[in-house]
N, C-alpha and C. Protein backbone atom coordinates (compact mmCIF):
# COMPACT_ATOMS: atom_id res chain seq x y z
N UNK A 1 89.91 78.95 122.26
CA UNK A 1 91.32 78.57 122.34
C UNK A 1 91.95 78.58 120.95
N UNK A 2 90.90 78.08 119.96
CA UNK A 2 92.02 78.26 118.88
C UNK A 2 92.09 79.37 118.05
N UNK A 3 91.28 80.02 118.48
CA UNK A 3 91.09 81.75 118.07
C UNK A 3 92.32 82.42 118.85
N UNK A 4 92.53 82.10 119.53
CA UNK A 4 93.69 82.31 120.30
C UNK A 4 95.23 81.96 119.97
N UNK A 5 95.51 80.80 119.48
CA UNK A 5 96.40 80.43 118.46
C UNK A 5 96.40 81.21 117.52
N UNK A 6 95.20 81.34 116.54
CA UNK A 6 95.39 82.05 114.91
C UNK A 6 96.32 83.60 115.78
N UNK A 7 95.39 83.89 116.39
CA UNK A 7 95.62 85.27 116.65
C UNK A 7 97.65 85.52 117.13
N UNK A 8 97.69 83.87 117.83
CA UNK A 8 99.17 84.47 118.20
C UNK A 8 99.95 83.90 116.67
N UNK A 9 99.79 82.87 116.32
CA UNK A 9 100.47 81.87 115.38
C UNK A 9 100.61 82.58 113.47
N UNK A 10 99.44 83.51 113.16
CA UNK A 10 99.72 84.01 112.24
C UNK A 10 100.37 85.34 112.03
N UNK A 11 99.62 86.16 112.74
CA UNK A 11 101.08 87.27 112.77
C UNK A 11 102.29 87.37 112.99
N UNK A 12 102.62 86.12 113.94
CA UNK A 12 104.13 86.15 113.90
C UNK A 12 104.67 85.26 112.76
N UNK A 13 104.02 84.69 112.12
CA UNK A 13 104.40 83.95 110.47
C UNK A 13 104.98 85.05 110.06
N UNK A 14 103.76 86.16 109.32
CA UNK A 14 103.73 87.30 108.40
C UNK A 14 104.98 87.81 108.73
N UNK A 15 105.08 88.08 109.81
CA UNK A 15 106.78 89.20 110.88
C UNK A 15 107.85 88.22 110.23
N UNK A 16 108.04 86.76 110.14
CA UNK A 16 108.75 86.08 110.22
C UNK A 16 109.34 86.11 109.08
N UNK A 17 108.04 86.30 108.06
CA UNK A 17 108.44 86.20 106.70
C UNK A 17 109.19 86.76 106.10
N UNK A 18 108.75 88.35 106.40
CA UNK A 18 109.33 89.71 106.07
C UNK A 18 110.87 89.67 107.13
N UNK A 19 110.97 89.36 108.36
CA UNK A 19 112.27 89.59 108.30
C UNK A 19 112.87 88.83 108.52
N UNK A 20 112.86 87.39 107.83
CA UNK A 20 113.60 86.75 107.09
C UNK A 20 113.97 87.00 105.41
N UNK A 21 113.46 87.70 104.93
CA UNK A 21 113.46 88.56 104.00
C UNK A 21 114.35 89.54 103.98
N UNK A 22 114.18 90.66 104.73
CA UNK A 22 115.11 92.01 105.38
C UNK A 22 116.52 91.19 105.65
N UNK A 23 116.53 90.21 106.15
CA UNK A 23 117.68 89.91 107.20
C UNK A 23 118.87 88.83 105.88
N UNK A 24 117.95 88.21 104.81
CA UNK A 24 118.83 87.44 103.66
C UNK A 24 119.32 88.75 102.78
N UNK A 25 118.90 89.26 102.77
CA UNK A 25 118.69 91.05 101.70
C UNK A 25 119.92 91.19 102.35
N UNK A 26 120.37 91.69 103.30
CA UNK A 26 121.29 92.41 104.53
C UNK A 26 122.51 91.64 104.00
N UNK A 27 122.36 90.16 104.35
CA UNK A 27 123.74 89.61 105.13
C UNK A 27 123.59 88.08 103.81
N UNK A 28 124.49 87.60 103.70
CA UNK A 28 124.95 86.57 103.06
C UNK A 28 125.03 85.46 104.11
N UNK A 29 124.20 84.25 104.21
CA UNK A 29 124.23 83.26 105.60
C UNK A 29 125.88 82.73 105.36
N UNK A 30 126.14 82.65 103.83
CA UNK A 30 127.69 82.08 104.16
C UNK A 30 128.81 82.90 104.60
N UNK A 31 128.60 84.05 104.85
CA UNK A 31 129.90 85.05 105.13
C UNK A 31 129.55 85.38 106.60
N UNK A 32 128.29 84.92 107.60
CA UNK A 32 128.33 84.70 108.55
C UNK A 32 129.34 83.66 109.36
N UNK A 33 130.12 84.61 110.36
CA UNK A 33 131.50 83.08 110.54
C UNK A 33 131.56 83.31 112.57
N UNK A 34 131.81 82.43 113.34
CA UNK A 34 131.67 82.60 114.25
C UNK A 34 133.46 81.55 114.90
N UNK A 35 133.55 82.03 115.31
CA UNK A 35 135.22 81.62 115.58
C UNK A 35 136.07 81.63 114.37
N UNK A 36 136.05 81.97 113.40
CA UNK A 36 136.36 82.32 112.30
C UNK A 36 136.35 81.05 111.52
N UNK A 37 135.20 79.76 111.40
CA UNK A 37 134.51 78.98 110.52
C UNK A 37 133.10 79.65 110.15
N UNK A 38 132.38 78.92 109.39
CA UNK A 38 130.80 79.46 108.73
C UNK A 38 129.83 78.68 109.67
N UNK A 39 129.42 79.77 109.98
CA UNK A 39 127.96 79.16 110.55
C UNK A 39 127.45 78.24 110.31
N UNK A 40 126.99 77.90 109.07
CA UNK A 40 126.49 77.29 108.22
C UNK A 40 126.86 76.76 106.81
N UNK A 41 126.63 75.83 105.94
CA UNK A 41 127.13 75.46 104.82
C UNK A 41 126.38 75.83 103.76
N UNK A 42 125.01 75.75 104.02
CA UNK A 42 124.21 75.71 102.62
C UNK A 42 122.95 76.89 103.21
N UNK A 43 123.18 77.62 101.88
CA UNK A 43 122.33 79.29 102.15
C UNK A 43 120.48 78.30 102.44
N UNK A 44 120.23 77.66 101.55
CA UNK A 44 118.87 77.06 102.24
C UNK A 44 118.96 76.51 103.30
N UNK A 45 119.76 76.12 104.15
CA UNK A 45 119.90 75.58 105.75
C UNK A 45 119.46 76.84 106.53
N UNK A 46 120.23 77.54 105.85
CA UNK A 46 120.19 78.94 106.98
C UNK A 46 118.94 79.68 106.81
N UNK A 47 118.46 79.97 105.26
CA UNK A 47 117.12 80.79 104.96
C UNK A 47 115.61 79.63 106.05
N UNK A 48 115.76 78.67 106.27
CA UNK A 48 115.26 77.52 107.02
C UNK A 48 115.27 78.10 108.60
N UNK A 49 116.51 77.90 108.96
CA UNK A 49 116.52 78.12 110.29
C UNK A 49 116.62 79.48 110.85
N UNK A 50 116.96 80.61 109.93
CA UNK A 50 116.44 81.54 110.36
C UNK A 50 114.67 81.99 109.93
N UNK A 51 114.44 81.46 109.37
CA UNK A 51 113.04 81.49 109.08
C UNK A 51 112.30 81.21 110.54
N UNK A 52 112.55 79.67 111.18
CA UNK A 52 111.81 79.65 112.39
C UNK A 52 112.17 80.00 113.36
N UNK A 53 113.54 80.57 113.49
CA UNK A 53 113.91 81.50 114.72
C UNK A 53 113.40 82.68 114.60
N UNK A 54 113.13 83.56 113.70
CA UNK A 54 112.25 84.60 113.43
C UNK A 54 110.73 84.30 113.96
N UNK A 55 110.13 83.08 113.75
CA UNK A 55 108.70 82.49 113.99
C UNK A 55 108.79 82.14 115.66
N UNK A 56 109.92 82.03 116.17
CA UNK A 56 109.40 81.52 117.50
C UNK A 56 109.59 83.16 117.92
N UNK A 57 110.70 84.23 117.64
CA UNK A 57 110.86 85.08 118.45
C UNK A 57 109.26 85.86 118.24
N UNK A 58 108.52 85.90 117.13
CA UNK A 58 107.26 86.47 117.02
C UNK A 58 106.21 85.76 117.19
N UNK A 59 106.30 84.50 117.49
CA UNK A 59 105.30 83.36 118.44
C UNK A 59 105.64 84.21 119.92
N UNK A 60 106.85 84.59 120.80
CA UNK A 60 107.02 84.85 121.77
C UNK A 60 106.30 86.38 122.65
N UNK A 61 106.51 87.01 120.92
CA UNK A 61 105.61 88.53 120.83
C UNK A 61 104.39 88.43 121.18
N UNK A 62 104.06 87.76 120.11
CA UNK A 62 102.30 88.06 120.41
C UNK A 62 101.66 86.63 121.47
N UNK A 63 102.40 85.72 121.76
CA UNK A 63 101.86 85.09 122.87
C UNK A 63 102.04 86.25 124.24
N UNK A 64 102.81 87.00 124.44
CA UNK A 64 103.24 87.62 125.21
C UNK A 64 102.27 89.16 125.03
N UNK A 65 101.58 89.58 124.14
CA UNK A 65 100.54 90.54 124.12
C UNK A 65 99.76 90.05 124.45
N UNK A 66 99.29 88.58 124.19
CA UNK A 66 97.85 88.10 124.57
C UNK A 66 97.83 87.83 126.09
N UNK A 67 99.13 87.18 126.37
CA UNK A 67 98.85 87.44 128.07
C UNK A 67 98.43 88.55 128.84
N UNK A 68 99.18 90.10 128.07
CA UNK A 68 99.21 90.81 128.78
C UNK A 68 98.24 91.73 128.37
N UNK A 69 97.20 91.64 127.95
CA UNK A 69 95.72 92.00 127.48
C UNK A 69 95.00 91.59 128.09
N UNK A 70 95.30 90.88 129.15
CA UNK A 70 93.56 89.78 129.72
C UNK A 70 93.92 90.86 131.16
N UNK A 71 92.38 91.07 131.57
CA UNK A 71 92.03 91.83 132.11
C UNK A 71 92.37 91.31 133.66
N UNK A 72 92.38 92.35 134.90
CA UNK A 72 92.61 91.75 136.18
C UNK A 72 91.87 90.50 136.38
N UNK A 73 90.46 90.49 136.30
CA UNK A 73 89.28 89.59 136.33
C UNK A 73 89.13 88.58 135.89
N UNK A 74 90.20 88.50 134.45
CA UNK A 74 90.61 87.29 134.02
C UNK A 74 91.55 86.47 134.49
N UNK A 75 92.58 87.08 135.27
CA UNK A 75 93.15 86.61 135.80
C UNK A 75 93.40 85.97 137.12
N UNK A 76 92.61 86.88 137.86
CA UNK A 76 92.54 86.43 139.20
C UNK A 76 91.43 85.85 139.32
N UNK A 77 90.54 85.58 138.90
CA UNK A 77 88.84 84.56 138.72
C UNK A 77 89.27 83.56 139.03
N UNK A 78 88.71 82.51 140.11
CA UNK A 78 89.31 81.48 140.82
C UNK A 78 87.90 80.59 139.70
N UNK A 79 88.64 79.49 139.12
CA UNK A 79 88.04 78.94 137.87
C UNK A 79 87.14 77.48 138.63
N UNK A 80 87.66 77.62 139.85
CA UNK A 80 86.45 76.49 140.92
C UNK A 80 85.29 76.85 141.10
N UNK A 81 84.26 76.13 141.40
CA UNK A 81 82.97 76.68 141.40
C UNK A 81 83.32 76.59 143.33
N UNK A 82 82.65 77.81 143.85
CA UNK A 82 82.39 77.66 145.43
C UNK A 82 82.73 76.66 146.29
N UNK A 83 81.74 76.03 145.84
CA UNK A 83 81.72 74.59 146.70
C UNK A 83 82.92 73.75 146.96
N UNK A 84 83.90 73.63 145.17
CA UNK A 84 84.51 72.72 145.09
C UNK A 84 86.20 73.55 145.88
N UNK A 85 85.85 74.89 146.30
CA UNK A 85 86.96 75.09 146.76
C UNK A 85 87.77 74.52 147.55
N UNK A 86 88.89 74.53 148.31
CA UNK A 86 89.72 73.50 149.23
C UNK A 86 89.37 73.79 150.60
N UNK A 87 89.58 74.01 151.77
CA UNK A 87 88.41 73.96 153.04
C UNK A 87 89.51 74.90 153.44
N UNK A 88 88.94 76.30 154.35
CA UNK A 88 89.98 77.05 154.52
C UNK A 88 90.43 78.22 153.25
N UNK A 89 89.61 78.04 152.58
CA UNK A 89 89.68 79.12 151.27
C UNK A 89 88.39 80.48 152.08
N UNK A 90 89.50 81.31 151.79
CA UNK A 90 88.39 82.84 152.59
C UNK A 90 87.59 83.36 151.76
N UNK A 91 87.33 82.56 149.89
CA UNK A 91 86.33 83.02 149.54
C UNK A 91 85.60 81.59 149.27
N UNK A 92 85.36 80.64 150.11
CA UNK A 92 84.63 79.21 149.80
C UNK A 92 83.19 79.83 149.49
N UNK A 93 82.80 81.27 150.22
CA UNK A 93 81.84 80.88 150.21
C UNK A 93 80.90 82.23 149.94
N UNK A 94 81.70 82.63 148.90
CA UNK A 94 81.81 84.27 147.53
C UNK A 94 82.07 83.70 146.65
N UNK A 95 80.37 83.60 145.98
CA UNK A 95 80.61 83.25 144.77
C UNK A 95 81.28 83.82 143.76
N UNK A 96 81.82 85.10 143.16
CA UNK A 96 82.22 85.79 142.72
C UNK A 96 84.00 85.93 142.99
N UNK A 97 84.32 85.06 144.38
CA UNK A 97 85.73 85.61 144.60
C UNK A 97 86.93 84.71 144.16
N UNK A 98 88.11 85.18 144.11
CA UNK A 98 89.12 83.68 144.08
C UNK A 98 89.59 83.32 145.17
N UNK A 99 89.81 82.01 145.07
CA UNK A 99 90.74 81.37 146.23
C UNK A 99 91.96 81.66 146.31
């Protein structure tokens, strides 16, 4: 499990870093204006919060590769052992099957 974290939690840092980087390079956070006030007041507020909006959208990436990497078998594997299945389960009694 927590091999599983590193794997989602640091690459989307690295992504985060760099384009929060690309994206301060680009644009000035104070000349960003949305109803025609500033987004924001202070360029470190913004280098901040776009920093972890960059980190969740690439937390969202690679949590979202790791889901979609696990094999049929992983997924459909009914994680009860036989026995403890619910009564009326058509594989109670395949060891190998899911409920």
């Amino acid at each position: 499990m927590m091999q599983r974290m590193i794997h989602i939690l640091w690459p989307s840092f690295l992504v985060a870093g760099v384009a929060d980087i690309v994206f301060t390079t680009l644009f000035d956070p104070l000349e960003i204006m949305y109803r025609g006030d500033a987004l924001v007041e202070q360029r470190l507020g913004a280098y901040t919060v776009g920093f972890f909006v960059f980190w969740l959208l690439g937390i969202a990436s690679s949590a979202l590769t790791c889901y979609f990497q696990r094999s049929a078998n992983e997924i459909n594997h009914c994680p009860l052992p036989p026995r403890s299945r619910p009564e009326g389960c058509p594989k109670r009694e395949d060891d190998g099957g899911c409920c």
